[in-house]
C-alpha atoms as a PDB file:
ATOM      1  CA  UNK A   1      92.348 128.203  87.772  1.00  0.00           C
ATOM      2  CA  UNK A   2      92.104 125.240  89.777  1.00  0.00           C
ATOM      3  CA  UNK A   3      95.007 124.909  91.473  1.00  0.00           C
ATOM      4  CA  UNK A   4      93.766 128.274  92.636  1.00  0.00           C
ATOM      5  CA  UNK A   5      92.276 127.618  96.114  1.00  0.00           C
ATOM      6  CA  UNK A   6      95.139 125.249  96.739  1.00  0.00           C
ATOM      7  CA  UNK A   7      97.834 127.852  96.413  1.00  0.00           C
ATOM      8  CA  UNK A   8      95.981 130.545  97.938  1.00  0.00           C
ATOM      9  CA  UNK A   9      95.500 128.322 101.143  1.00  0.00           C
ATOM     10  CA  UNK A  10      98.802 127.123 101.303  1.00  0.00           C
ATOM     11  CA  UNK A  11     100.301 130.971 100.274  1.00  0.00           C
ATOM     12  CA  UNK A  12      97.626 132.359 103.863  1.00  0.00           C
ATOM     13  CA  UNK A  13      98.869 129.334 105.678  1.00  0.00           C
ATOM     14  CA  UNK A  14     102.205 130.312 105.040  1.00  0.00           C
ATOM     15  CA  UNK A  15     101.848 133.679 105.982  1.00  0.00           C
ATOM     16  CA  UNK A  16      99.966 132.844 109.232  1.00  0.00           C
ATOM     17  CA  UNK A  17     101.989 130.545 110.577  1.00  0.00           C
ATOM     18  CA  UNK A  18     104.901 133.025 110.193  1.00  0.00           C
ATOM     19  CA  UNK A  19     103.051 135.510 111.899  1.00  0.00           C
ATOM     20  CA  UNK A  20     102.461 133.435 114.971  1.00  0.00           C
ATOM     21  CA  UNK A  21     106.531 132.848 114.652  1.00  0.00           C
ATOM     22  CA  UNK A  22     106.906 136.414 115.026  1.00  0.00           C
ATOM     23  CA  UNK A  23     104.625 137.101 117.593  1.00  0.00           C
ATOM     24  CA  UNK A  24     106.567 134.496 119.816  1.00  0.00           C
ATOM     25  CA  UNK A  25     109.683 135.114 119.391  1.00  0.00           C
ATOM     26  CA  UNK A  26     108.504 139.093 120.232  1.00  0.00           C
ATOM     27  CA  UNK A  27     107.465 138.001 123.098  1.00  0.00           C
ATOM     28  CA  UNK A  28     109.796 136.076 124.605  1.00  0.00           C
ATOM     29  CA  UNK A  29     111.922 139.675 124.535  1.00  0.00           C
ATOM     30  CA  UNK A  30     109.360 141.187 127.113  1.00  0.00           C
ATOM     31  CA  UNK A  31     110.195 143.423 129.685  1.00  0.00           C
ATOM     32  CA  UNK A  32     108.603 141.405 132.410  1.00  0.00           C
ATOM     33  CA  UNK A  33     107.299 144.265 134.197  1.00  0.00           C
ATOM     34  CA  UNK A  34     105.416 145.326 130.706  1.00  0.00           C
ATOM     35  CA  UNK A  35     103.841 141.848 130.493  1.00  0.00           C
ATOM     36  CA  UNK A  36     102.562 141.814 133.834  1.00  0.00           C
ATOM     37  CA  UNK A  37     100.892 145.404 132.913  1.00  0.00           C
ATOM     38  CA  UNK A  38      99.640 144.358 129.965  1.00  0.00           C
ATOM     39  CA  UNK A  39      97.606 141.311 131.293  1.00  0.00           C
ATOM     40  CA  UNK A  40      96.323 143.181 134.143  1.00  0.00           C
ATOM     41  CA  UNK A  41      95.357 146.449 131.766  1.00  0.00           C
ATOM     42  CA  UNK A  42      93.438 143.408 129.782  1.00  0.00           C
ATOM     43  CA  UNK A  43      92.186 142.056 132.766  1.00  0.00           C
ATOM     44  CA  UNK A  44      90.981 145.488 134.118  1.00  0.00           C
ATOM     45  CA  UNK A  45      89.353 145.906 130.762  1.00  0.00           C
ATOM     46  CA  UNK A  46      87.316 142.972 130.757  1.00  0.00           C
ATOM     47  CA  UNK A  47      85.917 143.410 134.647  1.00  0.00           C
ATOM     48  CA  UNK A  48      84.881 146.474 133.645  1.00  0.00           C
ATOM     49  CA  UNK A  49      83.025 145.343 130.811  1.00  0.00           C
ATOM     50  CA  UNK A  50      81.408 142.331 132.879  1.00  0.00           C
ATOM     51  CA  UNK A  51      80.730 145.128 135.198  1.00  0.00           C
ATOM     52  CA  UNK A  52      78.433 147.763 133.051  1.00  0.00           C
ATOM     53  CA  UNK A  53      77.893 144.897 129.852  1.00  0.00           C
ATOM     54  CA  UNK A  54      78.744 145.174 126.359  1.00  0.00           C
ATOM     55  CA  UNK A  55      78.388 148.167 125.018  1.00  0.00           C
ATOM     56  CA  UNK A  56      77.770 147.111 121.304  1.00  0.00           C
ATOM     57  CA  UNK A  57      77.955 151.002 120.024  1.00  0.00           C
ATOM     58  CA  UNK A  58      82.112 152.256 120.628  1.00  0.00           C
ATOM     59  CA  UNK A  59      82.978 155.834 120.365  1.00  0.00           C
ATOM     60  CA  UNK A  60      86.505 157.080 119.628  1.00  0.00           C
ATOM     61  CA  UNK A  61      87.829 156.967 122.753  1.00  0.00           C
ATOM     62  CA  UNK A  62      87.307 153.288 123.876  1.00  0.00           C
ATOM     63  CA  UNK A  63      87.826 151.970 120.351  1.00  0.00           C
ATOM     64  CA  UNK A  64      91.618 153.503 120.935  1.00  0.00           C
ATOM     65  CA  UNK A  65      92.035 151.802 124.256  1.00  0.00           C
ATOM     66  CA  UNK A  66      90.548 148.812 122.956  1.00  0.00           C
ATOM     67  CA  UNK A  67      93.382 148.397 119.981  1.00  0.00           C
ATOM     68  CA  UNK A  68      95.932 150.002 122.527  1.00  0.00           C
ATOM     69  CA  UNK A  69      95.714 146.619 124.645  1.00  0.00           C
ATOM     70  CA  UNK A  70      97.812 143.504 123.648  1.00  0.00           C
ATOM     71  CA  UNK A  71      99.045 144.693 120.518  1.00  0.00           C
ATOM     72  CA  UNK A  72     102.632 144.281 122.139  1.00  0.00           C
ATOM     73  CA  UNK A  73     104.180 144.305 118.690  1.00  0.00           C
ATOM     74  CA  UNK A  74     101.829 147.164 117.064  1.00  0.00           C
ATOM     75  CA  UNK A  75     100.534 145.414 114.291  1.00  0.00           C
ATOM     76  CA  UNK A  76      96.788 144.473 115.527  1.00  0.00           C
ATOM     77  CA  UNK A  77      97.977 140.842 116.719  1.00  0.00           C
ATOM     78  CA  UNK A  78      96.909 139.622 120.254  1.00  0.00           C
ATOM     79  CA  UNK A  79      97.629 136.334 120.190  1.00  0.00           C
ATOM     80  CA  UNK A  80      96.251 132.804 118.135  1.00  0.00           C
ATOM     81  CA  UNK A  81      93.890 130.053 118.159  1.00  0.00           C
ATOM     82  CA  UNK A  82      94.439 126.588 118.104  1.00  0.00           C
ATOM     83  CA  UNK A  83      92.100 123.730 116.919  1.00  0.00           C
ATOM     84  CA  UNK A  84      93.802 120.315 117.417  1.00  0.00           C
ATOM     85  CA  UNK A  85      90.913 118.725 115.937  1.00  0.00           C
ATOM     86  CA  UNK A  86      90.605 121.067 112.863  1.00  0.00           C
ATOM     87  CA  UNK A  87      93.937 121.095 112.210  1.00  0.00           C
ATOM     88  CA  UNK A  88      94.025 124.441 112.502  1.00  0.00           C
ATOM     89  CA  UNK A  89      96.642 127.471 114.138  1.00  0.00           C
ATOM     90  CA  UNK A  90      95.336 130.783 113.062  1.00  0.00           C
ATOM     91  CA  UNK A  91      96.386 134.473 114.387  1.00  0.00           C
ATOM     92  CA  UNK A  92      94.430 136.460 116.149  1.00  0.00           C
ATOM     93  CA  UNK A  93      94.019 140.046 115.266  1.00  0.00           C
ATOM     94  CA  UNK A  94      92.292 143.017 117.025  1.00  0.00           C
ATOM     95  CA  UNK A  95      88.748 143.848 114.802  1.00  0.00           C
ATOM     96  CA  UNK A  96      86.870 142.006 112.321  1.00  0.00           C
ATOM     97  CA  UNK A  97      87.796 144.647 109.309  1.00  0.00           C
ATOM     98  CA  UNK A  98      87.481 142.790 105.608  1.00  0.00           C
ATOM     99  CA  UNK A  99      91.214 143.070 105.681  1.00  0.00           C
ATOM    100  CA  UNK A 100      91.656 141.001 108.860  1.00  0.00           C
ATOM    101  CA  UNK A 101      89.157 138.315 108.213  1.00  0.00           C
ATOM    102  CA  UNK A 102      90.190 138.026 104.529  1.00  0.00           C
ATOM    103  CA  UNK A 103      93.138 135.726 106.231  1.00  0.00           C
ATOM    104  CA  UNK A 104      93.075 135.864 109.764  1.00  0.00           C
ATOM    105  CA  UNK A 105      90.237 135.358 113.024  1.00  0.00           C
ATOM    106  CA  UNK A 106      89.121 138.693 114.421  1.00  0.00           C
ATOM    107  CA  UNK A 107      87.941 139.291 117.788  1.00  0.00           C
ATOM    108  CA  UNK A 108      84.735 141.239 118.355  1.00  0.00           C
ATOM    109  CA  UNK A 109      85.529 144.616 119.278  1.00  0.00           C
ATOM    110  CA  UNK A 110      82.447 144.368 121.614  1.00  0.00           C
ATOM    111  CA  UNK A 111      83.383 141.736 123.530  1.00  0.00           C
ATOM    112  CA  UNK A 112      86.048 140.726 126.091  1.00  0.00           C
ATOM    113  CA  UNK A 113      89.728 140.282 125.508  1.00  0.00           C
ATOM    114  CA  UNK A 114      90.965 137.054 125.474  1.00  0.00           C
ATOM    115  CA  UNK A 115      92.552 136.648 128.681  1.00  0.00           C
ATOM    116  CA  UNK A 116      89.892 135.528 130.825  1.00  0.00           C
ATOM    117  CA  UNK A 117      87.765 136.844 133.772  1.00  0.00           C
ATOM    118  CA  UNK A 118      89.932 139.369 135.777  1.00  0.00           C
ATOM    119  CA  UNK A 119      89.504 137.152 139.054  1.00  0.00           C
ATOM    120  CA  UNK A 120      89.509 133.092 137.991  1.00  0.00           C
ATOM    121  CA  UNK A 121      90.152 130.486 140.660  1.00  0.00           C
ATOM    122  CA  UNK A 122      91.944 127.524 138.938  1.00  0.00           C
ATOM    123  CA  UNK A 123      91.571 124.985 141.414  1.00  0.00           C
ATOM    124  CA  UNK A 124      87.772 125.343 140.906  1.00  0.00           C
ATOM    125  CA  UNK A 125      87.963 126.541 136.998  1.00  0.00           C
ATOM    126  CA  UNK A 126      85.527 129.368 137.212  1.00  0.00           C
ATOM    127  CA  UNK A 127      85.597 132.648 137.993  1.00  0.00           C
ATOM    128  CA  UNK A 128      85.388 134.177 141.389  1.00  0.00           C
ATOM    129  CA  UNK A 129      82.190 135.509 142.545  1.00  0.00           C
ATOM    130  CA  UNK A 130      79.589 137.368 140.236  1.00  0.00           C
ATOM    131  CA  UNK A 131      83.143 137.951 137.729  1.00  0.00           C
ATOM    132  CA  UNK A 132      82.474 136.812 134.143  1.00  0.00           C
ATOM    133  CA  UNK A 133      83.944 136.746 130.902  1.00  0.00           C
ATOM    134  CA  UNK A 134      82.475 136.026 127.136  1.00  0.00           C
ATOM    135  CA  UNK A 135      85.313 136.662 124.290  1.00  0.00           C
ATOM    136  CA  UNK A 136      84.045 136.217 120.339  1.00  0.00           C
ATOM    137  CA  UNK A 137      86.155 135.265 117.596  1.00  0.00           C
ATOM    138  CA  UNK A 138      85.058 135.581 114.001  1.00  0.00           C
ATOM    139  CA  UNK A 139      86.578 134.109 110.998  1.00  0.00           C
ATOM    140  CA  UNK A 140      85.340 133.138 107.461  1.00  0.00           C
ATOM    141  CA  UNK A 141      83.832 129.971 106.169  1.00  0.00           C
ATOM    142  CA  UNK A 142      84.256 129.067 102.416  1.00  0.00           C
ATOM    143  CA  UNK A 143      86.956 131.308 101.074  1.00  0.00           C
ATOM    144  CA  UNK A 144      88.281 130.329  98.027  1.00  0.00           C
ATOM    145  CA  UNK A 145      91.632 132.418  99.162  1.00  0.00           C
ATOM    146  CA  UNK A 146      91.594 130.626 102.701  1.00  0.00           C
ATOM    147  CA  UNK A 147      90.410 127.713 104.902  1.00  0.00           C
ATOM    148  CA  UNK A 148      90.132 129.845 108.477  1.00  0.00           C
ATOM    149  CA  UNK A 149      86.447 128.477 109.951  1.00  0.00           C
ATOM    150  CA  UNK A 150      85.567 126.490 107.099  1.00  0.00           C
ATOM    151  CA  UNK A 151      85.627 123.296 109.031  1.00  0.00           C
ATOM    152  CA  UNK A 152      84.006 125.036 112.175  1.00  0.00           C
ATOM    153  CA  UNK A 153      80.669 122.509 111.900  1.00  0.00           C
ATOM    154  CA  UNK A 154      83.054 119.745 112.215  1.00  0.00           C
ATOM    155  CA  UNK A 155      83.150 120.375 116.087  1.00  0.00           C
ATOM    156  CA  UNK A 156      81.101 118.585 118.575  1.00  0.00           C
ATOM    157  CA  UNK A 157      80.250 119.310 122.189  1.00  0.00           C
ATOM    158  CA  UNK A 158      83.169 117.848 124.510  1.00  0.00           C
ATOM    159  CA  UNK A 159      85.652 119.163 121.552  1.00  0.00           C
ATOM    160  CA  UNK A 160      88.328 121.658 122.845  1.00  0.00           C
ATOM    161  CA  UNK A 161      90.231 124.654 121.675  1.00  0.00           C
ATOM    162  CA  UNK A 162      93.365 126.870 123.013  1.00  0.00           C
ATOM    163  CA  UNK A 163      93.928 130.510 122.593  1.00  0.00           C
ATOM    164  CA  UNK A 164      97.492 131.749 123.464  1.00  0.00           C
ATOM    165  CA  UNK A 165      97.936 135.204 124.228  1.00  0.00           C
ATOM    166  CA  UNK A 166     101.278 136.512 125.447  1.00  0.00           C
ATOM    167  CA  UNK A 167     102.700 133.498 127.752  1.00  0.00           C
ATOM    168  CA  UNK A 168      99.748 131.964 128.740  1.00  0.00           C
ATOM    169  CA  UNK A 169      97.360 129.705 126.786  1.00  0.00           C
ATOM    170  CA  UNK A 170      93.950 129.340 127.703  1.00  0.00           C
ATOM    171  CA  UNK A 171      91.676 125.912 127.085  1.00  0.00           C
ATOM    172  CA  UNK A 172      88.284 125.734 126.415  1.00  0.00           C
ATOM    173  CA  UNK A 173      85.659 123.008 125.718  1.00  0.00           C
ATOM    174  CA  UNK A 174      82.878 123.013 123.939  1.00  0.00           C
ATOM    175  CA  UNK A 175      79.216 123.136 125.704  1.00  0.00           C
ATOM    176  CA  UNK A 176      77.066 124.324 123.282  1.00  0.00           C
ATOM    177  CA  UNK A 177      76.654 124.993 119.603  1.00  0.00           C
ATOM    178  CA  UNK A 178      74.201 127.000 118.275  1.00  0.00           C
ATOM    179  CA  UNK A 179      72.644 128.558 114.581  1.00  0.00           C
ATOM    180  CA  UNK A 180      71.439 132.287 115.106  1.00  0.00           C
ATOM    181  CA  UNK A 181      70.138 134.892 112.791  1.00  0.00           C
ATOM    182  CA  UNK A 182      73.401 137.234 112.095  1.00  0.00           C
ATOM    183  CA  UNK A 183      71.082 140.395 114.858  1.00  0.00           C
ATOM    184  CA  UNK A 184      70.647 137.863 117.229  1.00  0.00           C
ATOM    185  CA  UNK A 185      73.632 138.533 119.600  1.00  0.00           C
ATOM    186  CA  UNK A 186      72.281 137.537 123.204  1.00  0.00           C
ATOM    187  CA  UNK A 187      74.148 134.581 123.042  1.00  0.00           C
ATOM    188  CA  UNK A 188      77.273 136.610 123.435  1.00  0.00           C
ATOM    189  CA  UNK A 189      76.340 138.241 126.509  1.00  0.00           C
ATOM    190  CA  UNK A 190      78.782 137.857 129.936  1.00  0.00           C
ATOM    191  CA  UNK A 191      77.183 135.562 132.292  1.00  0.00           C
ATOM    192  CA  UNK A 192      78.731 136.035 136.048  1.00  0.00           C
ATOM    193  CA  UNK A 193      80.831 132.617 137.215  1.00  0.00           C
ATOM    194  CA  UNK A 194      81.047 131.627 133.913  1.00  0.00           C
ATOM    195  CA  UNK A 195      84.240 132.333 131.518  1.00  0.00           C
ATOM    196  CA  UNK A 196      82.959 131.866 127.852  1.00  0.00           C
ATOM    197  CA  UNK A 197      84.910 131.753 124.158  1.00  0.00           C
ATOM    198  CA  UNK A 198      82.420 131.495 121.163  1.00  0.00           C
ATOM    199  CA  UNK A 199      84.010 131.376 117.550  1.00  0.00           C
ATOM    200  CA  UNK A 200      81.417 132.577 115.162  1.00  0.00           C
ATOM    201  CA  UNK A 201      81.400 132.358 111.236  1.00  0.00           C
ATOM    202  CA  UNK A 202      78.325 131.611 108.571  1.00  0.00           C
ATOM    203  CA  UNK A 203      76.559 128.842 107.883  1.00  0.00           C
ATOM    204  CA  UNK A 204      74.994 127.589 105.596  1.00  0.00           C
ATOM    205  CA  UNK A 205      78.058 126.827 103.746  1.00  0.00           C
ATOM    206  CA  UNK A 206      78.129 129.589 100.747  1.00  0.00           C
ATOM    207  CA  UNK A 207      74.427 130.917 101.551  1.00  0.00           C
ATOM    208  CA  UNK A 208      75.383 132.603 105.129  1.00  0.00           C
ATOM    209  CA  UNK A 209      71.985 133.730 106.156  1.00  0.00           C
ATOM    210  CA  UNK A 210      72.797 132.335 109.767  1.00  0.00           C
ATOM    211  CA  UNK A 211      75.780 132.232 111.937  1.00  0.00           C
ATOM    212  CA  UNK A 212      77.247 129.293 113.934  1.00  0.00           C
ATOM    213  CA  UNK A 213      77.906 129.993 117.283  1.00  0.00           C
ATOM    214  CA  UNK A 214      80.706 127.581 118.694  1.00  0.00           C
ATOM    215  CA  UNK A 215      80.904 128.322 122.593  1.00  0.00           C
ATOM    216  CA  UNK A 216      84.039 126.889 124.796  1.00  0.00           C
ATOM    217  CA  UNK A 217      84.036 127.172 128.752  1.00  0.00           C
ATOM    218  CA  UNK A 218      87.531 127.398 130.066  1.00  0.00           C
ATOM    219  CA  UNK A 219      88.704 124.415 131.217  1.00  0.00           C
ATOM    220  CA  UNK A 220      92.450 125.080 132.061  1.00  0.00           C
ATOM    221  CA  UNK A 221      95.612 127.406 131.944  1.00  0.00           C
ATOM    222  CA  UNK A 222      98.870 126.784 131.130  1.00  0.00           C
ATOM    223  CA  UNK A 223     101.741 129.470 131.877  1.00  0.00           C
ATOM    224  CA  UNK A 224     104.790 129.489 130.088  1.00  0.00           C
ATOM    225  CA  UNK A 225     108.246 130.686 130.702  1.00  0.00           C
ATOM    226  CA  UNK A 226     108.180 134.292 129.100  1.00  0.00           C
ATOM    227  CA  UNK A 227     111.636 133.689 127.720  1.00  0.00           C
ATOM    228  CA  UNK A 228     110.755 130.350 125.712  1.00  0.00           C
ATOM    229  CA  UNK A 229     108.214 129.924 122.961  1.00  0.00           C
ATOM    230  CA  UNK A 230     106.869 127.962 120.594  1.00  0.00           C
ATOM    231  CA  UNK A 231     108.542 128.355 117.165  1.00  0.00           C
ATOM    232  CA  UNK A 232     105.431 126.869 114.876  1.00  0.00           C
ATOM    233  CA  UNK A 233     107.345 125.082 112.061  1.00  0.00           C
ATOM    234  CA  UNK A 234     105.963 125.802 108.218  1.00  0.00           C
ATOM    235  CA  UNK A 235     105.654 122.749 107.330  1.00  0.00           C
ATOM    236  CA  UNK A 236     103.369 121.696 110.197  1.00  0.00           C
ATOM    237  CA  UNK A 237     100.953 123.694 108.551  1.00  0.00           C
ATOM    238  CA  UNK A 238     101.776 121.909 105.043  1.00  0.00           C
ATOM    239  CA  UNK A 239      99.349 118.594 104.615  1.00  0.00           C
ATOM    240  CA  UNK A 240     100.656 116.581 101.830  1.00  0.00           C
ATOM    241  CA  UNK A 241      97.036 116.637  99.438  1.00  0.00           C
ATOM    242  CA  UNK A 242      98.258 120.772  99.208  1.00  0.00           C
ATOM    243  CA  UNK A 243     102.211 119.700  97.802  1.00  0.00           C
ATOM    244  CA  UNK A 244     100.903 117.091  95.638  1.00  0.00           C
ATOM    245  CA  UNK A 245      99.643 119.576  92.828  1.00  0.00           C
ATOM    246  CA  UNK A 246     102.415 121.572  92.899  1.00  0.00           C
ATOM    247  CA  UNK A 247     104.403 118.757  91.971  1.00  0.00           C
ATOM    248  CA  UNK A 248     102.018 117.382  89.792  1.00  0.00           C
ATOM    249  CA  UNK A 249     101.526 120.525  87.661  1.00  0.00           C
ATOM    250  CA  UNK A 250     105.232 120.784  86.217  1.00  0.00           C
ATOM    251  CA  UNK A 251     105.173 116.812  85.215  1.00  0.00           C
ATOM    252  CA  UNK A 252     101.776 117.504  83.532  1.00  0.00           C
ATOM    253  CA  UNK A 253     103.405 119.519  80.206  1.00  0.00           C
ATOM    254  CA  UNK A 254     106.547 117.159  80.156  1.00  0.00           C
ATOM    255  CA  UNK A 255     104.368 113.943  79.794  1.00  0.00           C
ATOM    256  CA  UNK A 256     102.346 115.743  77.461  1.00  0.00           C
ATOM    257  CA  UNK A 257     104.845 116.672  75.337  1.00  0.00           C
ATOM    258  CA  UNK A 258     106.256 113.435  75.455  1.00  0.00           C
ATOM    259  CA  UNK A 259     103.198 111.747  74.481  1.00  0.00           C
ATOM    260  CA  UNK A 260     103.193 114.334  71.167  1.00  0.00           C
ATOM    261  CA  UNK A 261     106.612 113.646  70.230  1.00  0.00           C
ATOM    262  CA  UNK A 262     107.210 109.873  70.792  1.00  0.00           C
ATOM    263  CA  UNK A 263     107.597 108.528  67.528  1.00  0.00           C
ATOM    264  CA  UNK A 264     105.064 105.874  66.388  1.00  0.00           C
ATOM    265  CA  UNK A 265     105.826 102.255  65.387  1.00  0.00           C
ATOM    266  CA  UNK A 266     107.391 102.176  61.651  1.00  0.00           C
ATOM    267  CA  UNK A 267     104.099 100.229  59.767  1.00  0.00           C
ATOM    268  CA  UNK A 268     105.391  97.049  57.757  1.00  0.00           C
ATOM    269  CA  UNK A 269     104.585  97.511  53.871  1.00  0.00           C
ATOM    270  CA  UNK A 270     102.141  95.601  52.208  1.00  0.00           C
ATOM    271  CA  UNK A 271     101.507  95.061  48.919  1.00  0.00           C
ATOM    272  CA  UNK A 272      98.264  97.922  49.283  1.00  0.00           C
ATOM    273  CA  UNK A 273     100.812 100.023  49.858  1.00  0.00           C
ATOM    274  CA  UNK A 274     102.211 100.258  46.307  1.00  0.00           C
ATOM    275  CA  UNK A 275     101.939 102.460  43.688  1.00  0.00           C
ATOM    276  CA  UNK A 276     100.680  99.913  41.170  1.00  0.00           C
ATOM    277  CA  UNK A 277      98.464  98.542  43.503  1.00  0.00           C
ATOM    278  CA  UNK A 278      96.818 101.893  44.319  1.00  0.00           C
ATOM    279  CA  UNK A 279      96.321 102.368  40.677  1.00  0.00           C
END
């Protein structure tokens, strides 16, 4: 029972870091021409959505498109997060069903894709004109099963955070952090010129009657060769205080039994211990 969390973590750890393995070496087999209409189907998506604003209600039709775009390998997974500070690389995953946040970060259905305005001048690092862009990504704080956003409070203003999604990872620092009741959702709204991330998950830690709003500007964009990627080694993800029980648990019995079956130190007789002397 308590080694518990530890194996869990490390077991969703495991399994994330392999699925960001797979996602990159999926990509790097791209049709070029597909990637290029992918990003600008994503693109298109999210200047449309700057244009008429977030339509928090979804009917059939656009929820389809919405899971139809970057899921390149068909499985719900658009890309990953990455939180230098925290430690932290965690998959990305179209939604925020129980099943994906029970070990993943979901991205608000509502909100825009993570690729960025669909016009954004780099040499200034905003978008162009009245363009705009405001992706959410939602992941759990205190699972027992999984770390995901439990460190998210540990992030101060001037902190940054990357989101790779196909080739191209996008940077982001932090500007402002907020605590909002879970209906207040107007801090999520696109402003124009300005090309938001906020990474949302409860707080207080284990009450959850708030949520922590963690909002990132884009800063920068990096563009990698479609052919190369980054193969995210498992034991990166490994920190030594989660190994140390593992080895510590099968050493635990031995030196018990050890202690149980070590034979004691012969006692020298004395005369008490006679017969006559007991009579």
């Amino acid at each position: 029972m308590l080694l518990y969390p530890t194996v869990a973590d490390y077991w969703n750890r495991l399994t994330q870091s392999r699925a960001i393995t797979s996602y990159n070496a999926a990509i790097s087999d791209m049709d070029p021409r597909l990637y290029q209409q992918m990003v600008a189907d994503a693109k298109e998506y999210n200047r449309q959505l700057a244009k008429d604003g977030i339509n928090w209600t979804l009917d059939p039709e656009r929820t389809a498109r919405y899971r139809s775009l970057l899921n390149y390998t068909g499985n719900g997974i658009m890309g990953y997060i990455q939180i230098d500070k925290l430690d932290l690389m965690l998959p990305i995953y179209h939604g925020t069903s129980a099943s994906v946040l029970s070990s993943s970060i979901g991205h608000l259905e509502q909100t825009s894709l993570p690729v960025g305005a669909y016009s954004f001048d780099e040499s200034l690092g905003t978008p162009v004109g009245r363009d705009g862009s405001h992706c959410a990504l939602s992941g759990h704080r205190g699972l027992p099963s999984a770390r995901l956003f439990s460190d998210l409070d540990k992030l101060t203003e001037g902190d940054t955070f990357t989101i790779t999604v196909l080739n191209e990872s996008y940077t982001y620092e932090i500007d402002q952090i907020l605590t909002v009741l879970p209906q207040d959702i107007s801090p999520l709204r696109i402003v124009p010129g300005k090309d938001y991330c906020t990474l949302i998950t409860c707080t207080p830690y284990g009450v959850n009657t708030h949520r922590l709003l963690v909002r990132g500007v884009r800063v920068g964009t990096e563009v990698m060769s479609l052919y190369s990627y980054r193969v995210q080694s498992n034991a990166i993800l490994i920190r030594p205080i989660e190994v140390a029980p593992f080895l510590a648990a099968p050493l635990l019995p031995l030196l018990f039994l050890a202690a149980m079956i070590r034979p004691g130190r012969k006692r020298k007789k004395t005369v008490f211990d006679t017969k006559e002397n007991v009579l």
